[in-house]
Protein backbone atom coordinates (compact mmCIF):
# COMPACT_ATOMS: atom_id res chain seq x y z
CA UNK A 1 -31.54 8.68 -58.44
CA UNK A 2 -34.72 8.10 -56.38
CA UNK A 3 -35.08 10.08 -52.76
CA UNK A 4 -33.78 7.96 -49.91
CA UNK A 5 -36.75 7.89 -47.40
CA UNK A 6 -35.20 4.50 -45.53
CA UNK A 7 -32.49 4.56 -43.12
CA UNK A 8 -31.87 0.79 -42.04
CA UNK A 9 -28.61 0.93 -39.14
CA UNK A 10 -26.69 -1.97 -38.10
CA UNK A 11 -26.06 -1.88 -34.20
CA UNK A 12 -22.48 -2.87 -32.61
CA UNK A 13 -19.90 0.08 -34.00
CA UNK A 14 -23.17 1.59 -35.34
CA UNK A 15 -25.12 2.57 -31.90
CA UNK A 16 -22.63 1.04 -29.42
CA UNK A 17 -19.10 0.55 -28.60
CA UNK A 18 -18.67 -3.51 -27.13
CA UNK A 19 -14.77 -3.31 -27.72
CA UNK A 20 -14.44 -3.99 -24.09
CA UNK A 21 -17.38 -6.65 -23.66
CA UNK A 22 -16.43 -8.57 -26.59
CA UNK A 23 -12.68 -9.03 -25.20
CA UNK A 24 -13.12 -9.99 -22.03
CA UNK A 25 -15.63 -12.57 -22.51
CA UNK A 26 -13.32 -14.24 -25.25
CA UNK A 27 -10.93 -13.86 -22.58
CA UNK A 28 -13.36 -15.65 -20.21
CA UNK A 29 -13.60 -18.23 -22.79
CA UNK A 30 -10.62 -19.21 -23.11
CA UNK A 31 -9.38 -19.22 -19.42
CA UNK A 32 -12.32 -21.43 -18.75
CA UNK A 33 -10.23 -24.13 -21.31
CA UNK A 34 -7.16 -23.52 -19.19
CA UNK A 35 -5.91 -20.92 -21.77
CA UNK A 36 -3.81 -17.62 -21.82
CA UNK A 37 -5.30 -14.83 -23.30
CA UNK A 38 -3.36 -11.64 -23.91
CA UNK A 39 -5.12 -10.34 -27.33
CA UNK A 40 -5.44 -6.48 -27.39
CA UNK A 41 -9.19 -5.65 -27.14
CA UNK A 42 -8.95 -3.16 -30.04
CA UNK A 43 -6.94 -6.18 -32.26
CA UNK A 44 -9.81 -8.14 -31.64
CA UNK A 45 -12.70 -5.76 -32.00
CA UNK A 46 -11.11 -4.78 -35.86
CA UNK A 47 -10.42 -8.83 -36.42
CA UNK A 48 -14.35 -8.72 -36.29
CA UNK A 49 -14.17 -6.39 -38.87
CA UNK A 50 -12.67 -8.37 -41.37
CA UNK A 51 -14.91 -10.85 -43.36
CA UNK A 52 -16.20 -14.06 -41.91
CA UNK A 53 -14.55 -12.91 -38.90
CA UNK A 54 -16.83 -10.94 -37.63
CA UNK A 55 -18.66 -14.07 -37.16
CA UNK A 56 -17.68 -15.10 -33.06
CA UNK A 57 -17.01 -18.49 -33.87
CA UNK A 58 -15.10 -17.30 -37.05
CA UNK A 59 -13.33 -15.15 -35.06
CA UNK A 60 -12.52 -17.10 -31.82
CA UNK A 61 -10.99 -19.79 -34.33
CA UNK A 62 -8.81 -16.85 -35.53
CA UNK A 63 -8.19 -16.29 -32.09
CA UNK A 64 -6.86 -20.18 -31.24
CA UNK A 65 -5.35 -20.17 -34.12
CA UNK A 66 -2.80 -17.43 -33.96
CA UNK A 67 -2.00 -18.55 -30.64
CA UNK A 68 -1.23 -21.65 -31.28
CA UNK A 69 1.18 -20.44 -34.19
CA UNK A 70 2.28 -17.38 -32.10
CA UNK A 71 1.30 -15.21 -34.32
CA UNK A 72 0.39 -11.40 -33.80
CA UNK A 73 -2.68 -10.24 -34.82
CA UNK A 74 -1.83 -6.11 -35.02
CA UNK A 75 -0.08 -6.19 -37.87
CA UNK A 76 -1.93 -8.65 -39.71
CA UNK A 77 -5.17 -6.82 -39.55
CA UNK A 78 -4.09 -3.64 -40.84
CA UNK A 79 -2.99 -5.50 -44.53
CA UNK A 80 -5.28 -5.52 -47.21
CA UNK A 81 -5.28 -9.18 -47.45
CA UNK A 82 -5.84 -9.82 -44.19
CA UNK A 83 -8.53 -12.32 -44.45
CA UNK A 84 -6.38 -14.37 -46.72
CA UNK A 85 -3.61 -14.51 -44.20
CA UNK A 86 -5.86 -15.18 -41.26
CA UNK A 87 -7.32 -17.90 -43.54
CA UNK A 88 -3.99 -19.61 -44.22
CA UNK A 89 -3.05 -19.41 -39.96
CA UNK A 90 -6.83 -21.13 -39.44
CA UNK A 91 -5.89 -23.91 -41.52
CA UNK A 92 -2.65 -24.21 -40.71
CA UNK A 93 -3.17 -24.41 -37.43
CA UNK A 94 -6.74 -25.69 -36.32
CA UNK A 95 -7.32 -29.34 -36.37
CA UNK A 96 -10.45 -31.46 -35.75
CA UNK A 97 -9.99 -32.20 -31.99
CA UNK A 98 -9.89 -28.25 -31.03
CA UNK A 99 -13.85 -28.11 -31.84
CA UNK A 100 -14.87 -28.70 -28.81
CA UNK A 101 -12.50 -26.11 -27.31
CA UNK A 102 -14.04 -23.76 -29.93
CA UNK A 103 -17.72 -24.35 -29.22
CA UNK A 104 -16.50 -24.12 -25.09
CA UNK A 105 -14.77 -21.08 -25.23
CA UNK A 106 -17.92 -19.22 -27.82
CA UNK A 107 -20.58 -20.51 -25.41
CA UNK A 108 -18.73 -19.24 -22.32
CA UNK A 109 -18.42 -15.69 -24.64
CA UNK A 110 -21.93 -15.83 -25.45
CA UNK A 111 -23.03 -15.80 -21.97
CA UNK A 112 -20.57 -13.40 -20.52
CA UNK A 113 -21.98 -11.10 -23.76
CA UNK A 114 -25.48 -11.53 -22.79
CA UNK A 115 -25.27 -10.77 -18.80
CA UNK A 116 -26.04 -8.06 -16.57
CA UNK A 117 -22.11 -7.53 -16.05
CA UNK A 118 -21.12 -7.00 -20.13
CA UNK A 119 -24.46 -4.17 -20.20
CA UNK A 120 -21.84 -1.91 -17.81
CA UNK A 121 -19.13 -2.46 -20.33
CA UNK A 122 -20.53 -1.33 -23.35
CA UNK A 123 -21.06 1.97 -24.27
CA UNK A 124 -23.41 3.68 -26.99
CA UNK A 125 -21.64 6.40 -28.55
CA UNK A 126 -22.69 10.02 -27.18
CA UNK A 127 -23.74 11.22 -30.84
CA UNK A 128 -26.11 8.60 -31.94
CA UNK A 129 -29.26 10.27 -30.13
CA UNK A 130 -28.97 13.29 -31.29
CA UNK A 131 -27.96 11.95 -34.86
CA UNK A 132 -31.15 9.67 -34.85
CA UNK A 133 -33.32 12.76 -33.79
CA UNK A 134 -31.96 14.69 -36.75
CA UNK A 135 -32.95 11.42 -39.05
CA UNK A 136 -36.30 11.49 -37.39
CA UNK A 137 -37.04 14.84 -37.26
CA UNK A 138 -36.23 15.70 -41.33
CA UNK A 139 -38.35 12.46 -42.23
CA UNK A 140 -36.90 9.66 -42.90
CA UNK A 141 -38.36 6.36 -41.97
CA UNK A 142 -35.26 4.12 -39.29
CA UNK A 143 -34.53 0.47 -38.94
CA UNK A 144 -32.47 -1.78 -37.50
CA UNK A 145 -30.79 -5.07 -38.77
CA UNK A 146 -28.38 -7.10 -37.33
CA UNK A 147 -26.81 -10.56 -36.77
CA UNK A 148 -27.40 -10.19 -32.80
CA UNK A 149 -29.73 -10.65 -30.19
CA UNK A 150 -33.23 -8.81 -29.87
CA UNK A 151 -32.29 -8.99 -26.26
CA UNK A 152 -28.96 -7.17 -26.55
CA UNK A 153 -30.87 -5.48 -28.94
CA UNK A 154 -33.32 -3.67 -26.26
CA UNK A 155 -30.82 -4.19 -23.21
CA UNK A 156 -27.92 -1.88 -25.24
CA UNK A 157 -30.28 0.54 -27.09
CA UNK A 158 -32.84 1.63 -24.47
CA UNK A 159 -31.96 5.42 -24.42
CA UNK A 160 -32.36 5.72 -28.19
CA UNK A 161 -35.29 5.82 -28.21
CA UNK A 162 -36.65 2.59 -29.75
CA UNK A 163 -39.85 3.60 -30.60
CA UNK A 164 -38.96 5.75 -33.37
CA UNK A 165 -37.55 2.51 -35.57
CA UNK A 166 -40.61 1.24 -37.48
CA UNK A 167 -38.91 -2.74 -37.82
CA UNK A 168 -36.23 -4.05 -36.38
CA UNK A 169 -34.86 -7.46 -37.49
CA UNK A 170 -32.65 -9.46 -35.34
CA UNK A 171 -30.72 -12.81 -35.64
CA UNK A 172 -34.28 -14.53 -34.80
CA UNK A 173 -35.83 -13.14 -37.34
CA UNK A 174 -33.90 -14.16 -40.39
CA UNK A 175 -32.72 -17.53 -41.80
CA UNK A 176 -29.08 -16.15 -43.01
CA UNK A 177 -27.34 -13.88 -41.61
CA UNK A 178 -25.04 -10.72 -43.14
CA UNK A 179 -23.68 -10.80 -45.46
CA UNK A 180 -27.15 -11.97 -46.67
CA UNK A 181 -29.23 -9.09 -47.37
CA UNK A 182 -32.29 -11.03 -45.86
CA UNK A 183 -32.89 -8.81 -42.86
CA UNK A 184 -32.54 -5.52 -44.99
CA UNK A 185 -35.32 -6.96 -48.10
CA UNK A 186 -37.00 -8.21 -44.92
CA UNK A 187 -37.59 -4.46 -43.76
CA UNK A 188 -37.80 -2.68 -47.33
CA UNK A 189 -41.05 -5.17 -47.60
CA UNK A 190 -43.00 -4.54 -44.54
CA UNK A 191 -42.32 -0.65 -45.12
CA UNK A 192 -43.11 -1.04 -48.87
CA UNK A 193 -40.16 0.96 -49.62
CA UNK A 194 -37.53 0.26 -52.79
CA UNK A 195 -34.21 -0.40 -52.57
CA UNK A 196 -33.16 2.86 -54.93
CA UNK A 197 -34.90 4.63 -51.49
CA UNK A 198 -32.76 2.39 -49.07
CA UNK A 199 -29.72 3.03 -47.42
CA UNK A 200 -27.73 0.43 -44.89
CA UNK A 201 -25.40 1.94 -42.03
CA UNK A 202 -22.86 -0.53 -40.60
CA UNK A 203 -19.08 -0.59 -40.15
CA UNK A 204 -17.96 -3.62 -41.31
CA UNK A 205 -17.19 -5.20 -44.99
CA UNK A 206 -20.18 -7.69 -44.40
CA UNK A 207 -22.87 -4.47 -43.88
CA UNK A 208 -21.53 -3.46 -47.31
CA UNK A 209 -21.90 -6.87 -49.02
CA UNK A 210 -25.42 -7.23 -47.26
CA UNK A 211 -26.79 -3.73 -48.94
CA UNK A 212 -25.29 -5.01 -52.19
CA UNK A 213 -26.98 -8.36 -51.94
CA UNK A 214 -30.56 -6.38 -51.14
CA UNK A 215 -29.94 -3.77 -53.90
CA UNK A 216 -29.53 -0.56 -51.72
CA UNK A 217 -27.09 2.05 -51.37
CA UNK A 218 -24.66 1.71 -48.11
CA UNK A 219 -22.72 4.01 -46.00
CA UNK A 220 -19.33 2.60 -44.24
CA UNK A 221 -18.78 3.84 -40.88
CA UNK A 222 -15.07 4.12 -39.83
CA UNK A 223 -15.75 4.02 -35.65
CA UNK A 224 -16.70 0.25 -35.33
CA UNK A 225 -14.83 -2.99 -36.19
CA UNK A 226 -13.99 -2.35 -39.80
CA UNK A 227 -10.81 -0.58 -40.76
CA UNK A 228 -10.53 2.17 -43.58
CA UNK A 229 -8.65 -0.22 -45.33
CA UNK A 230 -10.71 -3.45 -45.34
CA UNK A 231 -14.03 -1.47 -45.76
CA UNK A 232 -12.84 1.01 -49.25
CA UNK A 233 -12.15 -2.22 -50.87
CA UNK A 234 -16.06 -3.00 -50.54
CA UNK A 235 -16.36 0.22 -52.34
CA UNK A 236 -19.30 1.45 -50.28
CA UNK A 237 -21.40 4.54 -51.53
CA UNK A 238 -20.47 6.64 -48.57
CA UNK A 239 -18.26 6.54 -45.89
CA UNK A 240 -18.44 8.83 -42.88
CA UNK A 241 -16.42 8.97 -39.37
CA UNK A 242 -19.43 8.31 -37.41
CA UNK A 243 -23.04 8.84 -37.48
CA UNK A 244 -22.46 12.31 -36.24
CA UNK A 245 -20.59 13.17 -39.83
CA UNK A 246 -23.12 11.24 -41.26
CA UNK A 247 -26.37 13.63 -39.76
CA UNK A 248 -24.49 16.73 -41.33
CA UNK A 249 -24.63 15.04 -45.14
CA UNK A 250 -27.94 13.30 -44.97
């Protein structure tokens, strides 16, 4: 097994914590349709971590959905068929006429997301600097890909230390998104490093199935969206608690 010498990271659960943010502006969302909205934020942060749900439109269906049905998300997302069941409540429940609620309610979350007001609300975790150091300091060459904004990007990570990540791929820099492993061969190339020397972090099924689809090795990390549960059944070559686990093995 060749030398890993290429840590790639995934951002949100990575870097940050945007349980908070991404709740209240799919609560904005959907009182700007007239809706009621009384999701638990941690529900919906691990709802993004199953499957296509971590997609916001994906997930903001699942969100209409259930509601409709009056269904409870909590129990649901802690099954190992979770996806499936969410699946069968989407189509169940969703007809034609509710996409332009949909496409209301994600545009009102994407700009609540993107503004001044969601930076206060989201948090990056208090071990990632010292955890990158470490990585930077032994060697290894960082970057970052991931299905957001380069603006979020910059506006969330600015006390990292940005400098230190040698590419960094965002949603506008890729044609498909996770679980395409676009973004990651899209690094490994301009670095001119292999996959056998390539590692993904994320925290979420679709960081797992990304790293397969470039050919790298992956490490699962269980303090973003993905549960234990969901994420084993990707069978990911590591999984760690956090980044701060992760400096001790690496």
């Amino acid at each position: 097994m060749k030398t890993i010498k290429l840590l790639i990271f995934d951002v949100g659960g990575v870097f940050r914590d945007s349980t908070p943010a991404t709740s209240e502006g799919f609560r904005r969302g959907f009182l700007s349709c007239g809706l009621e909205y009384g999701f638990n934020p941690q529900d919906v942060w691990h709802l993004r971590g199953i499957g296509k749900y971590n997609n916001s439109r994906e997930c903001i269906e699942a969100l209409f959905a259930s509601q409709k049905a009056g269904t409870s998300l909590g129990p649901i997302i802690k099954k190992a068929d979770a996806e499936e069941i969410i699946d069968r409540i989407v189509a169940e429940n969703l007809r034609p006429e509710d996409k332009e609620t949909i496409d209301r309610i994600r545009a009102e979350y994407k700009k609540f997301f993107n503004s001044a007001e969601a930076e206060g609300m989201i948090k990056v975790f208090p071990y990632a600097k010292k955890a990158l150091d470490t990585f930077y300091k032994k060697g290894y060459k960082l970057g970052i890909f991931t299905n957001t904004s380069i603006a979020t990007i910059k506006r969330d990570l600015k006390g990292l230390g940005l400098e230190r990540f040698s590419s960094v791929v965002s949603e506008e820099d890729v044609k498909n998104k996770k679980p395409s492993g676009e973004g990651i061969v899209k690094i490994m190339s301009e670095l001119k490093i292999s996959p056998e020397e390539t590692v993904y972090i994320g925290d979420c099924p679709v960081d797992i199935q990304a790293s397969r689809d470039a050919g790298c090795r992956s490490v699962a990390l269980l303090c973003g969206m993905g549960l234990r549960i969901h994420l084993e059944r990707e069978k990911p070559d590591f999984i760690f608690r956090d980044l701060a686990e992760m400096e001790k093995r690496f």
